[in-house]
Each structure stands twice: as structure tokens, then as C-alpha cells.
PDB file of N, CA and C in Angstrom:
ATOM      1  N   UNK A   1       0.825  -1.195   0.000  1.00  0.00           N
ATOM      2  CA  UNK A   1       0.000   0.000   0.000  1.00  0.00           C
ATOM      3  C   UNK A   1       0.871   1.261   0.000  1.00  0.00           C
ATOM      4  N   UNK A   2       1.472   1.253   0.870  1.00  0.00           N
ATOM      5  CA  UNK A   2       3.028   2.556   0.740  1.00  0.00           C
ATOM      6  C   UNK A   2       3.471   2.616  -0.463  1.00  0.00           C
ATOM      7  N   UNK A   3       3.590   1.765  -1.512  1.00  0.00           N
ATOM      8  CA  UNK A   3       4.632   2.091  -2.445  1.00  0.00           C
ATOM      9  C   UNK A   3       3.506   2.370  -3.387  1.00  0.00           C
ATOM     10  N   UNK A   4       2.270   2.173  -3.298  1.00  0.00           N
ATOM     11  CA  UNK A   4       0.843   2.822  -4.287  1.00  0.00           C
ATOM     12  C   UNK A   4       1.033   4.378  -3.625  1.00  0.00           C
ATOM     13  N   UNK A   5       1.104   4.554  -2.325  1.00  0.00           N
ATOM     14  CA  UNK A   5       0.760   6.035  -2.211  1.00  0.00           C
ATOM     15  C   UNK A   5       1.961   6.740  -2.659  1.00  0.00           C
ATOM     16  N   UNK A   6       3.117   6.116  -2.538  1.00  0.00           N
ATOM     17  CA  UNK A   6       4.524   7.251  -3.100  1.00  0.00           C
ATOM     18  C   UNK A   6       4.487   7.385  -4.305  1.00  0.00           C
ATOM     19  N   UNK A   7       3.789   6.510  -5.211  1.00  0.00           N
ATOM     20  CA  UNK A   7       3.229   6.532  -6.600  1.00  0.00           C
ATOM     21  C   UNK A   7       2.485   7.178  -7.123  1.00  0.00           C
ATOM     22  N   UNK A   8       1.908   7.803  -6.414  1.00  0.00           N
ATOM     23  CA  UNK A   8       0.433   8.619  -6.743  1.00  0.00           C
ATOM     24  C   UNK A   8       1.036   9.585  -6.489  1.00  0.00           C
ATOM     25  N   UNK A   9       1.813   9.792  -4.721  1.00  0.00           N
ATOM     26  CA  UNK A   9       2.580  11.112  -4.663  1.00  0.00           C
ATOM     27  C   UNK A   9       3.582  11.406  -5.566  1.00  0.00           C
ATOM     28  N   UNK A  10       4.331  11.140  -6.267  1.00  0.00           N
ATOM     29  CA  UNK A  10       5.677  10.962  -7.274  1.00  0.00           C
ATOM     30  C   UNK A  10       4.624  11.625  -8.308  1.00  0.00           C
ATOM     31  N   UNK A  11       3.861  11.325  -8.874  1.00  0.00           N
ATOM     32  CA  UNK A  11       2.979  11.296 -10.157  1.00  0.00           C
ATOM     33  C   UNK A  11       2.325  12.997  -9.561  1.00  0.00           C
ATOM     34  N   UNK A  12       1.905  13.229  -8.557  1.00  0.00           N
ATOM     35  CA  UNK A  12       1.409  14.447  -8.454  1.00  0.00           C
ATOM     36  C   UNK A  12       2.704  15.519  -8.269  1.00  0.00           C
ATOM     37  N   UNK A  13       3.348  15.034  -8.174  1.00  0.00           N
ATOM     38  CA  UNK A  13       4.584  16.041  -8.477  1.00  0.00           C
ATOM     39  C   UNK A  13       4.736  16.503  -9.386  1.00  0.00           C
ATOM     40  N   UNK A  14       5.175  15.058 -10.282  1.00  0.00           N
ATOM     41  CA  UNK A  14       5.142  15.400 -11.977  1.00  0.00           C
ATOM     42  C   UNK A  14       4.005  16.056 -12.389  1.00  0.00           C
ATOM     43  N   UNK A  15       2.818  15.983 -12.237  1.00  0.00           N
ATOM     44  CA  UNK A  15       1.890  16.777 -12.732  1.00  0.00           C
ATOM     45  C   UNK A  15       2.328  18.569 -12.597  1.00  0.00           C
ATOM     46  N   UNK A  16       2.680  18.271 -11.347  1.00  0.00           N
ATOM     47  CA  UNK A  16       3.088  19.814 -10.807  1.00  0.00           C
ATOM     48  C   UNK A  16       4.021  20.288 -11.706  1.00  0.00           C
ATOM     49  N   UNK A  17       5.153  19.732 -11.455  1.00  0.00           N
ATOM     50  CA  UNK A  17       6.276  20.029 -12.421  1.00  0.00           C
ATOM     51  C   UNK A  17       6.100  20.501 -13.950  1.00  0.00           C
ATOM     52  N   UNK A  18       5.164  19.572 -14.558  1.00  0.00           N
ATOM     53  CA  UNK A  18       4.470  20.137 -16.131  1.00  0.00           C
ATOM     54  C   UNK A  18       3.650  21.215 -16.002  1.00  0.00           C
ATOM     55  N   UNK A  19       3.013  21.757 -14.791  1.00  0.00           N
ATOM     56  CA  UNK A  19       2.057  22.616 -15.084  1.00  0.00           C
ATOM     57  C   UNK A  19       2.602  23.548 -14.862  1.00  0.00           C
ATOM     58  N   UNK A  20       4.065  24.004 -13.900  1.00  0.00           N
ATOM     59  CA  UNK A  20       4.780  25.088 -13.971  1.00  0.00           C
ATOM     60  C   UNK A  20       5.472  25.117 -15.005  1.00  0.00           C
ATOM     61  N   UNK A  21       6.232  24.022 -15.289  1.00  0.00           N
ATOM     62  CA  UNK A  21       7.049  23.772 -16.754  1.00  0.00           C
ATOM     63  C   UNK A  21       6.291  24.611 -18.066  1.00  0.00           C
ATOM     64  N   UNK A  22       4.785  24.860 -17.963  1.00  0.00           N
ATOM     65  CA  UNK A  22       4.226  24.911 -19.422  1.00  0.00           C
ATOM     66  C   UNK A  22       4.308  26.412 -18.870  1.00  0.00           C
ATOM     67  N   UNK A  23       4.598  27.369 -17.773  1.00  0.00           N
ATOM     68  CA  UNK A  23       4.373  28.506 -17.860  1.00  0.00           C
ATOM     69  C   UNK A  23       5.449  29.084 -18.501  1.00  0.00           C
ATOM     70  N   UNK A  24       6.855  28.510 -18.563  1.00  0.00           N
ATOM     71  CA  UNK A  24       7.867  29.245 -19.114  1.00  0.00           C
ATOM     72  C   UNK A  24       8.454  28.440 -20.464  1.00  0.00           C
ATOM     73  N   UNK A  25       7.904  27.118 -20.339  1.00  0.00           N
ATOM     74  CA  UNK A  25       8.437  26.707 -22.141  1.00  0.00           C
ATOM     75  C   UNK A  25       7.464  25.534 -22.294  1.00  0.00           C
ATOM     76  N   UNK A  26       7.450  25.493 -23.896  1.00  0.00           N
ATOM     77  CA  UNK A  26       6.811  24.402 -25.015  1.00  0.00           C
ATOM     78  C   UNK A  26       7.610  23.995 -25.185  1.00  0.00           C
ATOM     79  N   UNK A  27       9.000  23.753 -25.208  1.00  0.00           N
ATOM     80  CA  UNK A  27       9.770  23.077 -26.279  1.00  0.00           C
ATOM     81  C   UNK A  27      10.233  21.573 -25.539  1.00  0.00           C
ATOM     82  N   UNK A  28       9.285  21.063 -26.673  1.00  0.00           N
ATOM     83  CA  UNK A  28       9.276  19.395 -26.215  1.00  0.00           C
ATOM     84  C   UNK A  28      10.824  18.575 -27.312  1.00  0.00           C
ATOM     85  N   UNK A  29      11.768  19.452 -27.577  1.00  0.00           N
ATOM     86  CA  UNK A  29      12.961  19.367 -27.935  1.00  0.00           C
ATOM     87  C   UNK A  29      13.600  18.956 -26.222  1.00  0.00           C
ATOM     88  N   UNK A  30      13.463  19.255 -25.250  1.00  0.00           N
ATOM     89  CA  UNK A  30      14.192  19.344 -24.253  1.00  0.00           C
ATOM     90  C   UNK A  30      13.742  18.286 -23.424  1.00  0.00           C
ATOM     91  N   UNK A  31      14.955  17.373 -23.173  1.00  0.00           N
ATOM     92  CA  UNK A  31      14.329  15.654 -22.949  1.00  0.00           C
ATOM     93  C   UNK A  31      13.358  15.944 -21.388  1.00  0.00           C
ATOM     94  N   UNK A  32      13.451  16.884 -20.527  1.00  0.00           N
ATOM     95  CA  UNK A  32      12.522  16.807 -18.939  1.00  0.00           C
ATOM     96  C   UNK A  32      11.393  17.106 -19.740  1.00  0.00           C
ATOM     97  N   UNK A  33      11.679  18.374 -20.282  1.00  0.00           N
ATOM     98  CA  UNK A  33       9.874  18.698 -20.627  1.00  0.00           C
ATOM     99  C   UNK A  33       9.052  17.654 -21.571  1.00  0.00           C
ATOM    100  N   UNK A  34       9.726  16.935 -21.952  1.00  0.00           N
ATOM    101  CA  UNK A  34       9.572  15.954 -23.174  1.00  0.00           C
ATOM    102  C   UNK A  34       9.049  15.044 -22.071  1.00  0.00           C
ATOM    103  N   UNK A  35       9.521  14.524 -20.833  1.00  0.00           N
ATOM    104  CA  UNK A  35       8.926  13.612 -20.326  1.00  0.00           C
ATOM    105  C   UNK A  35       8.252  13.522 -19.258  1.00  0.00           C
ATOM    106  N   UNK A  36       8.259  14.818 -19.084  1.00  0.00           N
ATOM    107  CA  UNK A  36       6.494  15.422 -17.865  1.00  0.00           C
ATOM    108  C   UNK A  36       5.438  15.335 -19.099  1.00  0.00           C
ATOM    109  N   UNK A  37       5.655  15.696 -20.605  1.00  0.00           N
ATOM    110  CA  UNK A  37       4.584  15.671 -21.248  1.00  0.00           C
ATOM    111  C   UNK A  37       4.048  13.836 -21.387  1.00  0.00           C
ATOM    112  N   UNK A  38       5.316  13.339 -21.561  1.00  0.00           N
ATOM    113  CA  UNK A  38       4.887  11.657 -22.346  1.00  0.00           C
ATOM    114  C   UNK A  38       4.576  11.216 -20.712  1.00  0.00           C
ATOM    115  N   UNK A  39       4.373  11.809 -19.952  1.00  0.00           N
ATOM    116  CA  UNK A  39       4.211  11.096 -18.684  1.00  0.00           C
ATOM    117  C   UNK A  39       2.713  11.550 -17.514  1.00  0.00           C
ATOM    118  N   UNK A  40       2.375  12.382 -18.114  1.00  0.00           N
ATOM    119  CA  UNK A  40       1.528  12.962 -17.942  1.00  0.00           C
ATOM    120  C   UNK A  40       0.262  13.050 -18.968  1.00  0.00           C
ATOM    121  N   UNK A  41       0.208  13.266 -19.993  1.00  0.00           N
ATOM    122  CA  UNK A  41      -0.451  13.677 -20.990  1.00  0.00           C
ATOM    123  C   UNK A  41      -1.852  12.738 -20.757  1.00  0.00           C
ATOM    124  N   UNK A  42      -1.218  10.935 -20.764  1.00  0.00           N
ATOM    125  CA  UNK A  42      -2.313  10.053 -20.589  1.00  0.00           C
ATOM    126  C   UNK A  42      -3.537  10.622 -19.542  1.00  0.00           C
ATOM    127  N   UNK A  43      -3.075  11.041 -18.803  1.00  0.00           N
ATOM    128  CA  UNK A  43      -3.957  11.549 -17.484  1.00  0.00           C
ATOM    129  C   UNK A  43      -5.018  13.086 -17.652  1.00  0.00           C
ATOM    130  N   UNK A  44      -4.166  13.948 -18.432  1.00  0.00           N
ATOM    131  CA  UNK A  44      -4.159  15.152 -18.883  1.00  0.00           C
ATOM    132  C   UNK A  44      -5.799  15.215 -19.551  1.00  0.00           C
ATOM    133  N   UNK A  45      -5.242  14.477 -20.696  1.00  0.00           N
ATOM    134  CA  UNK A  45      -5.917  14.969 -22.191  1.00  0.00           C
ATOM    135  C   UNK A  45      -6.832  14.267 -21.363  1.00  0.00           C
ATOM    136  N   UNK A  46      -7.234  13.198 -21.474  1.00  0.00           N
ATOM    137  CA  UNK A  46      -9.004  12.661 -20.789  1.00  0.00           C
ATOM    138  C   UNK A  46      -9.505  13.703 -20.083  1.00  0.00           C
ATOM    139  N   UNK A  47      -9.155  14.452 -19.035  1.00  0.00           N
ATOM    140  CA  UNK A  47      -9.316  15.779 -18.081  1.00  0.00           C
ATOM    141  C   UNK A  47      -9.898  17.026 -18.860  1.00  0.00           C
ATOM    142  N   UNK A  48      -8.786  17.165 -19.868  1.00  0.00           N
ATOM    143  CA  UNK A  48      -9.041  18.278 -20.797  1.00  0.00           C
ATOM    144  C   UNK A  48     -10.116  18.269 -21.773  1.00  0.00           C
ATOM    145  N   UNK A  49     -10.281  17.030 -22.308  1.00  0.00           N
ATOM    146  CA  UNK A  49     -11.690  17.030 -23.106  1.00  0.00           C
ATOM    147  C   UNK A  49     -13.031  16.989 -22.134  1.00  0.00           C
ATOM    148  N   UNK A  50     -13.182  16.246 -21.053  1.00  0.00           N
ATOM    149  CA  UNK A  50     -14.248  16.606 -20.260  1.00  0.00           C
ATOM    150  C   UNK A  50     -14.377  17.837 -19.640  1.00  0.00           C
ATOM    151  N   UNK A  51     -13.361  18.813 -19.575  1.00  0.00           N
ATOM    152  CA  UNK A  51     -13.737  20.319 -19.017  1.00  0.00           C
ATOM    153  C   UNK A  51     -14.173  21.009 -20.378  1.00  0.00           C
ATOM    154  N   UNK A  52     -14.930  22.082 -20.167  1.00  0.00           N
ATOM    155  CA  UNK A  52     -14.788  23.404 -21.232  1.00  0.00           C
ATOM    156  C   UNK A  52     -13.383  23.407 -22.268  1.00  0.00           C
ATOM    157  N   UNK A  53     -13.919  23.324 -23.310  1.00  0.00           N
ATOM    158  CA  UNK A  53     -12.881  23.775 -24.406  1.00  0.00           C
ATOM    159  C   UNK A  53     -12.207  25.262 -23.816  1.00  0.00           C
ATOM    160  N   UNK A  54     -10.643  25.301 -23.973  1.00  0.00           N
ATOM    161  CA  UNK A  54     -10.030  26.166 -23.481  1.00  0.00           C
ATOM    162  C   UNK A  54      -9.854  25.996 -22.202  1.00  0.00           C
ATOM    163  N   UNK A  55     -10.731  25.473 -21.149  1.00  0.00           N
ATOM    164  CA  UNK A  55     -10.137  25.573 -19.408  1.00  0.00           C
ATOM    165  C   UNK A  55     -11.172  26.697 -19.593  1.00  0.00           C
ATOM    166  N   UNK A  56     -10.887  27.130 -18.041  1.00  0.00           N
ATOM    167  CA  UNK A  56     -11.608  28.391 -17.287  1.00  0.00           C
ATOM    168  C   UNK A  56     -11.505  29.707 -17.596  1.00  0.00           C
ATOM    169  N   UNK A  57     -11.724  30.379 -18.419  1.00  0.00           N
ATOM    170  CA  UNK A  57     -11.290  31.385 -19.051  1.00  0.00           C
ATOM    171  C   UNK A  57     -10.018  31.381 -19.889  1.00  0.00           C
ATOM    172  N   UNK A  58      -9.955  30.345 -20.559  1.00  0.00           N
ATOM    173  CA  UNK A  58      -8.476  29.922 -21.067  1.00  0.00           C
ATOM    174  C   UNK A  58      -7.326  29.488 -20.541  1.00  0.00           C
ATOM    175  N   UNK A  59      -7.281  29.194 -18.675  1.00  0.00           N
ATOM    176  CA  UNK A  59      -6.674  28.655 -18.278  1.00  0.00           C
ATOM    177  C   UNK A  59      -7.121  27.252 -18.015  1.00  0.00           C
ATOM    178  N   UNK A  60      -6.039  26.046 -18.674  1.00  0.00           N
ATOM    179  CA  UNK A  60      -6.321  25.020 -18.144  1.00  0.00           C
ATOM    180  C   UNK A  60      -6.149  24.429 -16.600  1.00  0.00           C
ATOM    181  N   UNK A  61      -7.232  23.957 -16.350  1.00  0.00           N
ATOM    182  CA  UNK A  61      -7.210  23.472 -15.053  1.00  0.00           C
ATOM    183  C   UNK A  61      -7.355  22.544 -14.475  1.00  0.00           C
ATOM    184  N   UNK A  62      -6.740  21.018 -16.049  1.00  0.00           N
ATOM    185  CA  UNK A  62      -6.681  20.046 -15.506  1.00  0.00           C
ATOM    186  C   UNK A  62      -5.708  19.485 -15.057  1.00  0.00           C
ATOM    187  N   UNK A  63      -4.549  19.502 -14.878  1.00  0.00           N
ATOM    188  CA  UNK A  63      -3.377  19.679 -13.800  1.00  0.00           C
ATOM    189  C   UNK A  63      -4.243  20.225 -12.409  1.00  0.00           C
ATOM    190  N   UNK A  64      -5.043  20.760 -12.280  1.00  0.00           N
ATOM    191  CA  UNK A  64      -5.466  20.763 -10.486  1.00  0.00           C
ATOM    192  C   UNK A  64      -6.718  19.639 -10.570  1.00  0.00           C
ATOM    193  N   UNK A  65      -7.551  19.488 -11.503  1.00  0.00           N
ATOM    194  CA  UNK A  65      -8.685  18.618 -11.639  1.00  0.00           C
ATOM    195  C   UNK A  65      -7.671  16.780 -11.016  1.00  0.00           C
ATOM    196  N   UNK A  66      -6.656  16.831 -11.715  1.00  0.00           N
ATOM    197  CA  UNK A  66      -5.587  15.546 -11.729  1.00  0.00           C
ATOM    198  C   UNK A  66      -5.303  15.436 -10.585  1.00  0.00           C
ATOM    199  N   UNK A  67      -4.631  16.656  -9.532  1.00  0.00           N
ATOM    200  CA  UNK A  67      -4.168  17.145  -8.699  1.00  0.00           C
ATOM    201  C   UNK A  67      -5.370  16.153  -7.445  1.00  0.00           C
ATOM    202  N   UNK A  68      -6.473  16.556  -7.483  1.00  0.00           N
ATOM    203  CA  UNK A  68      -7.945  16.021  -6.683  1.00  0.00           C
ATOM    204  C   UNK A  68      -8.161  15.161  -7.042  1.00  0.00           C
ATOM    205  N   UNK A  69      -8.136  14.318  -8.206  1.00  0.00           N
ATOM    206  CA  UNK A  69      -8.351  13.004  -8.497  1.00  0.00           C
ATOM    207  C   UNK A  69      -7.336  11.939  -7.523  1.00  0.00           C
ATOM    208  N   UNK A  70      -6.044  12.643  -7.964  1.00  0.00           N
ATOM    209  CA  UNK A  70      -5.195  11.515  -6.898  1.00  0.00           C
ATOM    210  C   UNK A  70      -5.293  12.231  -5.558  1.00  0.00           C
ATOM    211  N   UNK A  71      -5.940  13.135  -4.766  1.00  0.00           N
ATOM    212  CA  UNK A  71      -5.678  13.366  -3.380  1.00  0.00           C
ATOM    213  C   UNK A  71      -7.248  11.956  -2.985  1.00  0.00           C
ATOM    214  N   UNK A  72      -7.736  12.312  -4.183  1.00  0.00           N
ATOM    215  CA  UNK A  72      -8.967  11.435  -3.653  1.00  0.00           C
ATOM    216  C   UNK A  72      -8.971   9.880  -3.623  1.00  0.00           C
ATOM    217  N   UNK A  73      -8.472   9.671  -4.629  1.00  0.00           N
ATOM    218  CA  UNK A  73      -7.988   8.279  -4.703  1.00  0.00           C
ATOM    219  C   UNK A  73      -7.257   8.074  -4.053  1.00  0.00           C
ATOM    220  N   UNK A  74      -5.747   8.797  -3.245  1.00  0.00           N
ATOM    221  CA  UNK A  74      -5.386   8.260  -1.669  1.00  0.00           C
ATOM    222  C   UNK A  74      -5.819   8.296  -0.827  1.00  0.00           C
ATOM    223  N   UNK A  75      -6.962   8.939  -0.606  1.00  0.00           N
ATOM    224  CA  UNK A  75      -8.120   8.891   0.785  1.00  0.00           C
ATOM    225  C   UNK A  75      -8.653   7.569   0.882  1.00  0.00           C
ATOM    226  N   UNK A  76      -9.433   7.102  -0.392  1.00  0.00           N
ATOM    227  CA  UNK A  76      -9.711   6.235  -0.498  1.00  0.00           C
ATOM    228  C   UNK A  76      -9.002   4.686  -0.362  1.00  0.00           C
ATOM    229  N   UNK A  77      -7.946   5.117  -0.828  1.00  0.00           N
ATOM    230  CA  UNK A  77      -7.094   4.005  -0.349  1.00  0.00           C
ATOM    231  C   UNK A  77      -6.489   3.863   0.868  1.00  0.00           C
ATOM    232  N   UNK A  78      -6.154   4.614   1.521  1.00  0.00           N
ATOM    233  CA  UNK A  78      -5.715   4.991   2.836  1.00  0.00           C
ATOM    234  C   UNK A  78      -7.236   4.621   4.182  1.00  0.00           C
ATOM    235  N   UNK A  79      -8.469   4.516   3.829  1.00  0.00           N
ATOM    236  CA  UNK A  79      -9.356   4.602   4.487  1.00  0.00           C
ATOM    237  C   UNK A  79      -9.847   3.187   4.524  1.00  0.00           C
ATOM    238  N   UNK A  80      -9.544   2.462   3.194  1.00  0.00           N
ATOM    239  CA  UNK A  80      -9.609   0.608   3.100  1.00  0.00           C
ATOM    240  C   UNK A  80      -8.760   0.022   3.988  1.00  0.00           C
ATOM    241  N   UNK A  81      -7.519   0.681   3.425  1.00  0.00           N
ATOM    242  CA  UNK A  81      -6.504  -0.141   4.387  1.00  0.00           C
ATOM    243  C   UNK A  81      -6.417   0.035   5.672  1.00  0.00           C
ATOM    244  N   UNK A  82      -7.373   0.861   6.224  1.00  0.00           N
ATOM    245  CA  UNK A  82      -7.136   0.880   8.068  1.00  0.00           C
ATOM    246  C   UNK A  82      -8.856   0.674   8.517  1.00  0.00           C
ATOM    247  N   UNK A  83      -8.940  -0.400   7.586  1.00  0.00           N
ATOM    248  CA  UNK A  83     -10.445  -0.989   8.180  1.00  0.00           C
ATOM    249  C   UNK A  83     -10.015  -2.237   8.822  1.00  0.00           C
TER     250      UNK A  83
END
């Protein structure tokens, strides 16, 4: 169960990491940003087509939508395992 939650935590990092990453560069020439995108994206794009075209006034906000998906899904897991 620990090594599912450092997994989820590790992964919400990376999310983090791409969503600051996209404020100062695109260039998926550069192997990190290249692999917050190929590492993330799976999670992303499903997020992004179920919100509003564009995000919230043109900010996307599925990097925080992702962000609550896994805080929720470790609650949930965290709340099985101490039954």
C-alpha cells in the first residue's frame, strides 16, 4: 500500500512540475519537458476534453482537476486499508 501512495505522490509532483514547466516553455525538444509531457499527458488529455474547451477562461485546469483526483484516490485508499 506505501509504495501505491509514493506513486500517486511521485505522479502528483510530476503533474506539478508540467504545469509550472508549461508557464515558461513548449519546447518538447528538451528531454525533462519531453517527459512530464509523455508522462503525464495520458492523465491530462481525458481531463481536458471533459472540461470546457479552453479551461476556465483559457486557463487550463486540468493539472489541479488531476491534482484532486489523486488526493482522492489516496483517501480512499488509505481509508480501506485501516479498516
Amino acid at each position: 500500500m506505501r509504495a501505491v501512495i509514493l506513486l500517486l505522490n511521485i505522479y502528483a509532483w510530476l503533474v506539478i512540475a508540467r504545469a509550472l514547466a508549461s508557464w515558461f516553455t513548449h519546447d518538447l525538444g528538451n528531454p525533462i519537458i519531453r517527459f512530464l509531457h509523455e508522462v503525464t499527458e495520458p492523465v491530462l488529455k481525458p481531463l481536458r476534453q471533459v472540461l470546457s474547451p479552453g479551461g476556465v477562461g483559457g486557463i487550463d485546469i486540468s493539472p489541479i482537476l488531476a491534482i484532486v483526483l489523486i488526493q482522492i484516490v489516496k483517501y480512499v485508499l488509505l481509508t480501506l486499508a485501516n479498516r
